[in-house]
PDB file of N, CA and C in Angstrom:
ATOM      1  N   UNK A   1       0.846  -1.168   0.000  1.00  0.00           N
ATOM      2  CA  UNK A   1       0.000   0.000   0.000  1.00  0.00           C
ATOM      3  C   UNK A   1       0.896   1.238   0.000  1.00  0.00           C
ATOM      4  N   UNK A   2       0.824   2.105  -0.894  1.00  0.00           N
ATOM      5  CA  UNK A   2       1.184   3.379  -0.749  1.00  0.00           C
ATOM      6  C   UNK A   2       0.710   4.474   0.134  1.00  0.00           C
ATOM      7  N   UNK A   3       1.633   5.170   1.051  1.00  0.00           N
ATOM      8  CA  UNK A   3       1.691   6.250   1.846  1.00  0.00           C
ATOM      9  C   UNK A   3       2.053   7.559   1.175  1.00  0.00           C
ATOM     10  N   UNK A   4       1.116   8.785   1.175  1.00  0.00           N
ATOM     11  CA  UNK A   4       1.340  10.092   0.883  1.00  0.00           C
ATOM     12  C   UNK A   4       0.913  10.817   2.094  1.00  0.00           C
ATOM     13  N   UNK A   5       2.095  11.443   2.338  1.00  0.00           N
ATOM     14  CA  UNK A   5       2.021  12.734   3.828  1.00  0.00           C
ATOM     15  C   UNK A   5       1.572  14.005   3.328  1.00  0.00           C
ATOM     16  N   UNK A   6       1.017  14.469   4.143  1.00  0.00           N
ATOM     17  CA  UNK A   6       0.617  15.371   3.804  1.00  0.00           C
ATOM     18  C   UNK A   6       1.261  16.735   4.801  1.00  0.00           C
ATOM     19  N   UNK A   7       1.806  18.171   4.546  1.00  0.00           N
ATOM     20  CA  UNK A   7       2.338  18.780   5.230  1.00  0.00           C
ATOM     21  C   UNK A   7       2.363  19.023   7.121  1.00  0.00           C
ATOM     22  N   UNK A   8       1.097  18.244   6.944  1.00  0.00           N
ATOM     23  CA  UNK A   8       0.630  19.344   8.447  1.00  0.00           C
ATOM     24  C   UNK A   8       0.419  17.593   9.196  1.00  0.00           C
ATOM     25  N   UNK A   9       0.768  16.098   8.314  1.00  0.00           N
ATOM     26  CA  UNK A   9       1.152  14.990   8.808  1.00  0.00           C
ATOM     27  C   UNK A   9      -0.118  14.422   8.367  1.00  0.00           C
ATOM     28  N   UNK A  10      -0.759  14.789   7.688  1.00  0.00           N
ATOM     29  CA  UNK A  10      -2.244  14.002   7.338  1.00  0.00           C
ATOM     30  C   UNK A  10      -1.806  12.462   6.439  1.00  0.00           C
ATOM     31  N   UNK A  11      -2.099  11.623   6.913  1.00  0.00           N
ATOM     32  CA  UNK A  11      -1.345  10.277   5.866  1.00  0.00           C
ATOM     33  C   UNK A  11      -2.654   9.840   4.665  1.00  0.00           C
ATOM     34  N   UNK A  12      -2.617   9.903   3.767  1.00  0.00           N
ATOM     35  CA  UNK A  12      -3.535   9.415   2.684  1.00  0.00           C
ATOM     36  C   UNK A  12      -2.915   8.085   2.017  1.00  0.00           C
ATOM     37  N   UNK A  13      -3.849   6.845   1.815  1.00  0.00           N
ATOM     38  CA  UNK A  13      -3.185   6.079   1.354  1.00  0.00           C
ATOM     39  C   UNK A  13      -4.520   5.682  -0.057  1.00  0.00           C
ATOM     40  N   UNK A  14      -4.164   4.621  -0.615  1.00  0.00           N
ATOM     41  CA  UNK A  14      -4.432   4.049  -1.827  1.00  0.00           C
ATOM     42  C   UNK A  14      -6.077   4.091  -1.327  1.00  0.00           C
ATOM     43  N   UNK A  15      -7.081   4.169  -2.377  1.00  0.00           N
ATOM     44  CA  UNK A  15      -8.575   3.497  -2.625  1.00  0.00           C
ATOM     45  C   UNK A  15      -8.580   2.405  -2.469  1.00  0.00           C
ATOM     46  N   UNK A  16      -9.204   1.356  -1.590  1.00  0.00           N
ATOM     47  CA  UNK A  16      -9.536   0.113  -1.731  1.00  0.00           C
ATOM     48  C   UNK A  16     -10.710   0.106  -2.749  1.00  0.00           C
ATOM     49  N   UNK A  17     -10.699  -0.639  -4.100  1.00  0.00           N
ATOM     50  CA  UNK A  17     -11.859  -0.600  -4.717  1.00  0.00           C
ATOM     51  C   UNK A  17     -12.796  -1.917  -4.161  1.00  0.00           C
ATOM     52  N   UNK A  18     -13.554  -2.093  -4.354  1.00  0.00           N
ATOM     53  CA  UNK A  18     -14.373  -3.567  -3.799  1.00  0.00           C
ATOM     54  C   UNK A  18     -15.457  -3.691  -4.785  1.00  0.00           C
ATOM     55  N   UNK A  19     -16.250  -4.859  -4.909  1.00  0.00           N
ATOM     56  CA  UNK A  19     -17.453  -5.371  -6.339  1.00  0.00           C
ATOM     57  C   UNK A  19     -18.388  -5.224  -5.182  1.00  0.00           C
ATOM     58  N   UNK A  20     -20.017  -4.529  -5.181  1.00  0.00           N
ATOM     59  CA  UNK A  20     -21.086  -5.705  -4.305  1.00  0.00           C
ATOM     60  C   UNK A  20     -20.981  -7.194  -4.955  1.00  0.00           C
ATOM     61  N   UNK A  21     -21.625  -7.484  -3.667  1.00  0.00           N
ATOM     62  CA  UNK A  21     -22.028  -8.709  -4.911  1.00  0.00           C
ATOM     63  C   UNK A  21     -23.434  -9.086  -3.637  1.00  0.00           C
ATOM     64  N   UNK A  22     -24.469  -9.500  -4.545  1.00  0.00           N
ATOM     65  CA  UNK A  22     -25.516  -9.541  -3.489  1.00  0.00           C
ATOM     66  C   UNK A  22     -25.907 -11.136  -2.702  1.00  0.00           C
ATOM     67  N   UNK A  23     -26.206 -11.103  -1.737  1.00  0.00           N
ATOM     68  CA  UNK A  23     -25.853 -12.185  -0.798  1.00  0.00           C
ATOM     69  C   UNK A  23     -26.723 -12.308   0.223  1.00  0.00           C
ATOM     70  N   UNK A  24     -26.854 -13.885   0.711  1.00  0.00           N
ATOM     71  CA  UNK A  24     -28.241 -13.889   1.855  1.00  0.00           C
ATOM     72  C   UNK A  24     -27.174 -14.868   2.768  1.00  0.00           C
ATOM     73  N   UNK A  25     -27.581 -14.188   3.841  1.00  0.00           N
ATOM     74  CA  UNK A  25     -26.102 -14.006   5.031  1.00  0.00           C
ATOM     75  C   UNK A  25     -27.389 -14.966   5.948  1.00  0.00           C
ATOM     76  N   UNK A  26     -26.985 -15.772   7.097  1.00  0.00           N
ATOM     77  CA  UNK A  26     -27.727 -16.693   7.705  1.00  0.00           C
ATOM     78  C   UNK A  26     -26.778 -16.387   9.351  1.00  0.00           C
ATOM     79  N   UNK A  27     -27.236 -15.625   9.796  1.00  0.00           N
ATOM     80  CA  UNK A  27     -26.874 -15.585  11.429  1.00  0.00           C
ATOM     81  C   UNK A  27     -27.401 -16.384  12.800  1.00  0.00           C
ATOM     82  N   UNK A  28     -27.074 -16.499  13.286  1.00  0.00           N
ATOM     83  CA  UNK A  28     -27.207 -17.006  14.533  1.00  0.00           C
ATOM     84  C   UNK A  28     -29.066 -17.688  14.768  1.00  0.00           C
ATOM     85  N   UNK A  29     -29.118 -15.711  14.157  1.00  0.00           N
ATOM     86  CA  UNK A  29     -30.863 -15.407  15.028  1.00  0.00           C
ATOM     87  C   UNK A  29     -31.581 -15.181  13.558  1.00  0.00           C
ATOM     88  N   UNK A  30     -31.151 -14.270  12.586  1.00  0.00           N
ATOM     89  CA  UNK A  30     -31.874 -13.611  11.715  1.00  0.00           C
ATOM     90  C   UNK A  30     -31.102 -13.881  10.157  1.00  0.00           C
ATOM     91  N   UNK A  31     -31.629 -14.053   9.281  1.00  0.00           N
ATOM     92  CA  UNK A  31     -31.486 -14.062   7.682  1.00  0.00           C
ATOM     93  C   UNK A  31     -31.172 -12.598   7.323  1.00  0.00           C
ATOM     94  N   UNK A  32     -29.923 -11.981   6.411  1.00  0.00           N
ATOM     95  CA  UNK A  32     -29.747 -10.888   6.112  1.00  0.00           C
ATOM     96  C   UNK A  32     -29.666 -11.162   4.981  1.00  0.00           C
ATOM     97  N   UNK A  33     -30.372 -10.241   3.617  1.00  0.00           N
ATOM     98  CA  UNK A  33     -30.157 -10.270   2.558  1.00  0.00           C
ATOM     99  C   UNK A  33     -29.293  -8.644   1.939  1.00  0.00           C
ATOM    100  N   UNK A  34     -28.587  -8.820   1.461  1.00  0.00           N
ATOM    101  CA  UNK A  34     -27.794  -7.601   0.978  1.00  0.00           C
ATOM    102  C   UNK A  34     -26.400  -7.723   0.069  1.00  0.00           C
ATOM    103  N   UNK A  35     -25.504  -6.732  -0.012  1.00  0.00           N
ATOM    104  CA  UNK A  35     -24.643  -7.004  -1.046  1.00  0.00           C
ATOM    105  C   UNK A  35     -23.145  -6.855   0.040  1.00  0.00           C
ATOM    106  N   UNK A  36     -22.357  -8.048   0.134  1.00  0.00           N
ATOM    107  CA  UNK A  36     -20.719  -8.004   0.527  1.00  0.00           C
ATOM    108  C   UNK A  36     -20.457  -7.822  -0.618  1.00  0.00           C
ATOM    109  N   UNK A  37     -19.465  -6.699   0.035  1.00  0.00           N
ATOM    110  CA  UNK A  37     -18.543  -6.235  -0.855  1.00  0.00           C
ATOM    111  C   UNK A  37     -16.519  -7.204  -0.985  1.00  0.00           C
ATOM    112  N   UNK A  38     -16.554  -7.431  -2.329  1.00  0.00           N
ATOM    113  CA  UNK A  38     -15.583  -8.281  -2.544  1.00  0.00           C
ATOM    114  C   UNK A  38     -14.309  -7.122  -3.113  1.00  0.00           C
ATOM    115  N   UNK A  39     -13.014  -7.796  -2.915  1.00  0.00           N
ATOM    116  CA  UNK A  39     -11.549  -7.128  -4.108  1.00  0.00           C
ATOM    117  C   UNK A  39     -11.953  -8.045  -5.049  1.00  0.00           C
ATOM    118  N   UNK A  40     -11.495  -6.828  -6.008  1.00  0.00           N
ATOM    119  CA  UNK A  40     -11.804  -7.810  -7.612  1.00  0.00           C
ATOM    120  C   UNK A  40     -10.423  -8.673  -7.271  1.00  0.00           C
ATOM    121  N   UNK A  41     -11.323 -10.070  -7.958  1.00  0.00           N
ATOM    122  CA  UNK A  41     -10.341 -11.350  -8.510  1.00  0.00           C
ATOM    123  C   UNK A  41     -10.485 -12.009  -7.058  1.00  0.00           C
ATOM    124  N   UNK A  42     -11.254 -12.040  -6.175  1.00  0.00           N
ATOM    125  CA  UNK A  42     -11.334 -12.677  -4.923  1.00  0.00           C
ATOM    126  C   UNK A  42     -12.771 -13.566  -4.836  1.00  0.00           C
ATOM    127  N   UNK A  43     -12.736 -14.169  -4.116  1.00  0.00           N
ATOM    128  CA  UNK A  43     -13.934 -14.985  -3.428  1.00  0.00           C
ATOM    129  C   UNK A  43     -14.817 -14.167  -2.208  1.00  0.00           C
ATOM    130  N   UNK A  44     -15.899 -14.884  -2.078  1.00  0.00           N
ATOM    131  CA  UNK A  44     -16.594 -14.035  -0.950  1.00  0.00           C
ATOM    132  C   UNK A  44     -15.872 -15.019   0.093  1.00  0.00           C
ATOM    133  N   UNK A  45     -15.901 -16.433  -0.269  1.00  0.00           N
ATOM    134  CA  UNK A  45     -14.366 -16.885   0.787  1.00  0.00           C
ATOM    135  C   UNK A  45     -13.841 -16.274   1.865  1.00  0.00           C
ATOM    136  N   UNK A  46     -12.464 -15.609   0.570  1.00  0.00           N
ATOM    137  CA  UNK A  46     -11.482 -14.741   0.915  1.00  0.00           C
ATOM    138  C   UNK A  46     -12.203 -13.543   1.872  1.00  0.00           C
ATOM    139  N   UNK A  47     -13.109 -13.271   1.539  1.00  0.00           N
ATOM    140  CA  UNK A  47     -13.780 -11.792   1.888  1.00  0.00           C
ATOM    141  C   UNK A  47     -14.200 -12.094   3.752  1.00  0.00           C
ATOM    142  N   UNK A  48     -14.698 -13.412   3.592  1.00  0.00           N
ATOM    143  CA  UNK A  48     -15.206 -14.084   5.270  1.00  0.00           C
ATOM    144  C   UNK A  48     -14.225 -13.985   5.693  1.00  0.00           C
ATOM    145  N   UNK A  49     -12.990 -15.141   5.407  1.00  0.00           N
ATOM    146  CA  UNK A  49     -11.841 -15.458   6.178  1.00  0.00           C
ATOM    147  C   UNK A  49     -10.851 -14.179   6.847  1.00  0.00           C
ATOM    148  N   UNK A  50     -11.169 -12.973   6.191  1.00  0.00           N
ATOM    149  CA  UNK A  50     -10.435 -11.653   6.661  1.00  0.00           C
ATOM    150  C   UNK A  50     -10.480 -11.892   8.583  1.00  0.00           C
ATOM    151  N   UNK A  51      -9.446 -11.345   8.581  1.00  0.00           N
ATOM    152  CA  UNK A  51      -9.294 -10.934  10.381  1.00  0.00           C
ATOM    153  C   UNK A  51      -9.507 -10.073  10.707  1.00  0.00           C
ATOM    154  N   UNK A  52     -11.004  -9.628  10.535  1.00  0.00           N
ATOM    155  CA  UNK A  52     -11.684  -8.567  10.980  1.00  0.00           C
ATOM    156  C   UNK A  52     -12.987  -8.884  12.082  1.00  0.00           C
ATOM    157  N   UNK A  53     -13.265  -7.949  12.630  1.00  0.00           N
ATOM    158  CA  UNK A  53     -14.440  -8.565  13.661  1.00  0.00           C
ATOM    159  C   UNK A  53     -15.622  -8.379  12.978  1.00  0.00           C
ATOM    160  N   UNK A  54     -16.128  -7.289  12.236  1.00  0.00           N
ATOM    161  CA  UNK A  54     -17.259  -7.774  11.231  1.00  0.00           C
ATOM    162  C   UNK A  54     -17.183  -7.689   9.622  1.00  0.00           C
ATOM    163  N   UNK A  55     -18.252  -8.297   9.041  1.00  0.00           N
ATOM    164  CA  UNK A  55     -18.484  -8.036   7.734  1.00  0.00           C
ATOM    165  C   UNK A  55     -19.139  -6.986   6.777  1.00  0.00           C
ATOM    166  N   UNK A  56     -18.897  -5.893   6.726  1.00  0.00           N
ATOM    167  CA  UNK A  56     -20.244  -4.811   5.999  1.00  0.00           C
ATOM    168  C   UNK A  56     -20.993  -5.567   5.314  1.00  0.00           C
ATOM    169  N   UNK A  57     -22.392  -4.819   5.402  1.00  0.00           N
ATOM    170  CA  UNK A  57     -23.510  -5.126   4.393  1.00  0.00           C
ATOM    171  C   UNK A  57     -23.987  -4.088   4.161  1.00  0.00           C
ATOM    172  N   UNK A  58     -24.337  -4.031   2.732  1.00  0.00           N
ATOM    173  CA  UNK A  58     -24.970  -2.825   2.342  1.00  0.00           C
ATOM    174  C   UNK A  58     -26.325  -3.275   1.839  1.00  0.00           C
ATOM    175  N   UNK A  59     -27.363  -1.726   1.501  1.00  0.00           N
ATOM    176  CA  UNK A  59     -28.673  -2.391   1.250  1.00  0.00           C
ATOM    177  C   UNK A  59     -29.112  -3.494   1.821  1.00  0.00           C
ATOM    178  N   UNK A  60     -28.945  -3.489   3.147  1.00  0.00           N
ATOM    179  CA  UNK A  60     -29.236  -4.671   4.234  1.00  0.00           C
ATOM    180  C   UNK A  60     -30.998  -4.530   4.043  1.00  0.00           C
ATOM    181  N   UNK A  61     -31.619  -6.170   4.240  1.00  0.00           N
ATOM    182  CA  UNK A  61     -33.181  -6.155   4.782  1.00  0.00           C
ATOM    183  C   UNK A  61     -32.963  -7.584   5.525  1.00  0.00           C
ATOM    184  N   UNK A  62     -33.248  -7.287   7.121  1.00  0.00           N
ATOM    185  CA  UNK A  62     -32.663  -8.410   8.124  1.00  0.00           C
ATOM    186  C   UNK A  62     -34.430  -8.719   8.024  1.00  0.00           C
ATOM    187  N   UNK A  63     -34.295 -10.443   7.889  1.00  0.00           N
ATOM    188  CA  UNK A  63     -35.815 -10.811   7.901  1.00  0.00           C
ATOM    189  C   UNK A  63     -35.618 -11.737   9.432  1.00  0.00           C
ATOM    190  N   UNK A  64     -36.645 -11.981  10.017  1.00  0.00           N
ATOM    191  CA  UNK A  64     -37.395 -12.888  10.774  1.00  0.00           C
ATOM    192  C   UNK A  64     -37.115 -14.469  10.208  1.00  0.00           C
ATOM    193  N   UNK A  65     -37.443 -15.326  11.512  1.00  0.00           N
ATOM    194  CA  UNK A  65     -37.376 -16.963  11.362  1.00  0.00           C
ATOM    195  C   UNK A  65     -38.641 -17.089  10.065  1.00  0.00           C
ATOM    196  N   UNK A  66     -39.522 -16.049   9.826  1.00  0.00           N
ATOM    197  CA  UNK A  66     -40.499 -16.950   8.757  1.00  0.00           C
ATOM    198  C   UNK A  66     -40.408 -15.887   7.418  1.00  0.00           C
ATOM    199  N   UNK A  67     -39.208 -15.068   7.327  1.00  0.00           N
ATOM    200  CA  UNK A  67     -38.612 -14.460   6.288  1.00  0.00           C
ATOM    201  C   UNK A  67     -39.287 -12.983   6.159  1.00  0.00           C
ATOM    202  N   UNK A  68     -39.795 -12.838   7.089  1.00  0.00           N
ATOM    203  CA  UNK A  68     -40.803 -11.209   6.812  1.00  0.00           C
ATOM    204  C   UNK A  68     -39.479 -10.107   7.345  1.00  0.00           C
ATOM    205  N   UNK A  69     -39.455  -9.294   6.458  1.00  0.00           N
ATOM    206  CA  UNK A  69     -38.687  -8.340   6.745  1.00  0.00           C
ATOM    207  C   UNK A  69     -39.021  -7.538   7.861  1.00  0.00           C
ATOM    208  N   UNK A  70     -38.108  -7.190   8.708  1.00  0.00           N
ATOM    209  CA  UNK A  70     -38.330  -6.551  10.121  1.00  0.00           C
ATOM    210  C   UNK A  70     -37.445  -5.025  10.389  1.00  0.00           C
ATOM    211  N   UNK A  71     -36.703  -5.028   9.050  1.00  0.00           N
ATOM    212  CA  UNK A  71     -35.369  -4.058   9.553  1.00  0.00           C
ATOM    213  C   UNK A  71     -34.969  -3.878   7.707  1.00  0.00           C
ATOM    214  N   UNK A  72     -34.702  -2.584   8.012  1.00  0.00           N
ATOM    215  CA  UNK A  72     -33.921  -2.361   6.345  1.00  0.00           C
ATOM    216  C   UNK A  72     -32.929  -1.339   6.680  1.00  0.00           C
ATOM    217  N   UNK A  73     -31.705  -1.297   6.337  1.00  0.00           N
ATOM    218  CA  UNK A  73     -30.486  -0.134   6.821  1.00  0.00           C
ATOM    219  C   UNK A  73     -29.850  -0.200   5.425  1.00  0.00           C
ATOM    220  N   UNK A  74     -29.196   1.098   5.147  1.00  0.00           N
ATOM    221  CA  UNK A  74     -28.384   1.281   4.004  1.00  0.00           C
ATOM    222  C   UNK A  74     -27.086   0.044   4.393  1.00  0.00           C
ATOM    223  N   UNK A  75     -26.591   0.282   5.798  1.00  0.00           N
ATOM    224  CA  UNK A  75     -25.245  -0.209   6.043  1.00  0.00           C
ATOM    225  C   UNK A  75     -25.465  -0.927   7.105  1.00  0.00           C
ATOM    226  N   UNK A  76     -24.759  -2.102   7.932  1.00  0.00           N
ATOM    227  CA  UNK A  76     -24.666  -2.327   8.532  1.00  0.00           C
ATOM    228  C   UNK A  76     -23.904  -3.485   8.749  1.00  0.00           C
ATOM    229  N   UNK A  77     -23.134  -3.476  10.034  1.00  0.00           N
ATOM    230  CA  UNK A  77     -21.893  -4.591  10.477  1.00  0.00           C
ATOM    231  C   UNK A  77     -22.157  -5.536  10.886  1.00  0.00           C
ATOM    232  N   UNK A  78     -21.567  -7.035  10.463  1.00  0.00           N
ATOM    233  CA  UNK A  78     -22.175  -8.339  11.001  1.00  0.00           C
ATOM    234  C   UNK A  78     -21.108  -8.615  11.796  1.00  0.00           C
ATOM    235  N   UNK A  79     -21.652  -8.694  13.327  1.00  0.00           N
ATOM    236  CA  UNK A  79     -20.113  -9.578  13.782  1.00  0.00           C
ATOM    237  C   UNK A  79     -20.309 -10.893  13.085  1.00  0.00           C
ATOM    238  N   UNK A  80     -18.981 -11.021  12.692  1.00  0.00           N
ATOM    239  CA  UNK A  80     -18.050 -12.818  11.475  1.00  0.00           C
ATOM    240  C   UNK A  80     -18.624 -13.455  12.670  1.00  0.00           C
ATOM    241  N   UNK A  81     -17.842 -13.746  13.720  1.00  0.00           N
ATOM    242  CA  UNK A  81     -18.475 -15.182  14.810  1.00  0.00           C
ATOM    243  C   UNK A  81     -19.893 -15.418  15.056  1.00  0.00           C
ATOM    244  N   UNK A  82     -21.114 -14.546  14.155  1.00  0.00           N
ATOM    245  CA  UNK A  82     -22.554 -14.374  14.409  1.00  0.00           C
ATOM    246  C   UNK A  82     -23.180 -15.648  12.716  1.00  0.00           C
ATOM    247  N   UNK A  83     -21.819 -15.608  12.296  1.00  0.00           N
ATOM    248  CA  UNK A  83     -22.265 -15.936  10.636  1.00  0.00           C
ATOM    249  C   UNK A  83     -22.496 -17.674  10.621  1.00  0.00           C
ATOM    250  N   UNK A  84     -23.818 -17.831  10.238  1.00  0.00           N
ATOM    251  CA  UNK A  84     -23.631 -19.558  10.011  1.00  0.00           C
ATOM    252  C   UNK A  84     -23.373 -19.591   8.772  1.00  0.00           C
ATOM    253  N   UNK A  85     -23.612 -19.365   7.691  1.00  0.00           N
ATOM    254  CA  UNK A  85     -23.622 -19.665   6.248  1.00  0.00           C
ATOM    255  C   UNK A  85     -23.755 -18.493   5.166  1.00  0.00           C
ATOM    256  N   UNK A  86     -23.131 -17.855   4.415  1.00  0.00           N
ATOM    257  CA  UNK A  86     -23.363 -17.320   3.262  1.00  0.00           C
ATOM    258  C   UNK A  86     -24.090 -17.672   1.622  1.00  0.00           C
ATOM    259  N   UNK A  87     -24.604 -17.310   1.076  1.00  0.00           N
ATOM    260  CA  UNK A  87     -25.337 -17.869  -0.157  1.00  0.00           C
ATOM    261  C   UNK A  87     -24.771 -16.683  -0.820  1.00  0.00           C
ATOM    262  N   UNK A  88     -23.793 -16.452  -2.072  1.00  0.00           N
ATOM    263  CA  UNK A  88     -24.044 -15.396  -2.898  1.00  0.00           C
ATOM    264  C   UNK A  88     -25.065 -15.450  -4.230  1.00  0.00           C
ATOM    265  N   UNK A  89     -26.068 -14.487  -4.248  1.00  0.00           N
ATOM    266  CA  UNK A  89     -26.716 -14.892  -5.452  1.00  0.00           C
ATOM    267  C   UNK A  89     -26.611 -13.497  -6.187  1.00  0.00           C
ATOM    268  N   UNK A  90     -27.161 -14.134  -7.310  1.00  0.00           N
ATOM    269  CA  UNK A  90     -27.268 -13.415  -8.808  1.00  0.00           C
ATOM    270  C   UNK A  90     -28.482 -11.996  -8.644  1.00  0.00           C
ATOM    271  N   UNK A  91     -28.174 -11.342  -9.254  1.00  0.00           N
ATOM    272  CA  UNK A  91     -29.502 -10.674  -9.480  1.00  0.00           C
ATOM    273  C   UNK A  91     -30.913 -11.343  -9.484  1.00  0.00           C
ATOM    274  N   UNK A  92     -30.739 -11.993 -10.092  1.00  0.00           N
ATOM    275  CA  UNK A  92     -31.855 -13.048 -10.508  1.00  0.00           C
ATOM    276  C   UNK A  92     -32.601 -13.369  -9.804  1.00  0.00           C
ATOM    277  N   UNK A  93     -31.506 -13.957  -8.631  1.00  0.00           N
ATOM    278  CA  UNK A  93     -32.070 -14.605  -7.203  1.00  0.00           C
ATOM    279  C   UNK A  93     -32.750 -13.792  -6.417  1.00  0.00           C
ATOM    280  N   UNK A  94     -31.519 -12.977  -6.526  1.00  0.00           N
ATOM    281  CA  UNK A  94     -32.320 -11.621  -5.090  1.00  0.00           C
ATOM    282  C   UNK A  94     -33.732 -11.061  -5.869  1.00  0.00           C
ATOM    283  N   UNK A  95     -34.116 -11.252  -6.692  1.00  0.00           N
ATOM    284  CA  UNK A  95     -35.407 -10.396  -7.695  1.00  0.00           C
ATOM    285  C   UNK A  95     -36.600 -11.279  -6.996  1.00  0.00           C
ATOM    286  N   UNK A  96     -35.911 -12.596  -6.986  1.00  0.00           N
ATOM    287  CA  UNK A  96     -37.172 -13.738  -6.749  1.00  0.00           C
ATOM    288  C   UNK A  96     -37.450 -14.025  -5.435  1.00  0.00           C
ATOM    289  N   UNK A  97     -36.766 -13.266  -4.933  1.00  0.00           N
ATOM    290  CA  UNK A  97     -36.701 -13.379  -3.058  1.00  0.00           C
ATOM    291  C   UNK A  97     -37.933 -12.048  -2.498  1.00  0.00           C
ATOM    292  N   UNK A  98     -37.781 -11.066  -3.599  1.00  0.00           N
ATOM    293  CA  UNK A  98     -39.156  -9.855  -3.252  1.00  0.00           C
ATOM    294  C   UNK A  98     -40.238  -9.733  -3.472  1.00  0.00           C
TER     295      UNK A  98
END
């Protein structure tokens, strides 16, 4: 990663770019449908296995045990140790899920 200082010590470094990609996240308690964001040329894998304490989701809609939506947030953080299973789907999928 590249470092640029800035006079007064401000450090600016590189853009992380990232893909959505849209995805139905399976927690503990609640079903999240929304888009993880991936580095191009990576896996959503790679994207779990990070050593971070959560996962962003964007365009989050957290549903209930019988799938009724209860919660909708632009953003929001999953704690990783909350995650049972990931599904990434297609447009397609997420269309047929509304």
């Amino acid at each position: 990663m590249v470092y640029e200082y800035e006079g007064k010590g401000k450090i600016f470094t590189d853009v992380v770019r990232k893909h959505p990609l849209p995805a139905l996240i399976q927690t503990v308690t609640h079903q999240i449908r929304g888009y993880v964001h991936v580095s191009p040329g990576e896996r959503v894998k790679n994207e779990l296995d990070r050593n971070e304490l959560f996962l962003a989701v964007t365009a989050a809609e957290i549903m209930d045990a019988s799938g009724k939506v209860i919660y909708q947030a632009p953003f929001i953080a999953v704690r990783r140790e909350q995650i049972v299973w990931v599904i990434p789907l297609d447009e397609e999928a997420k269309a047929s899920h509304e």
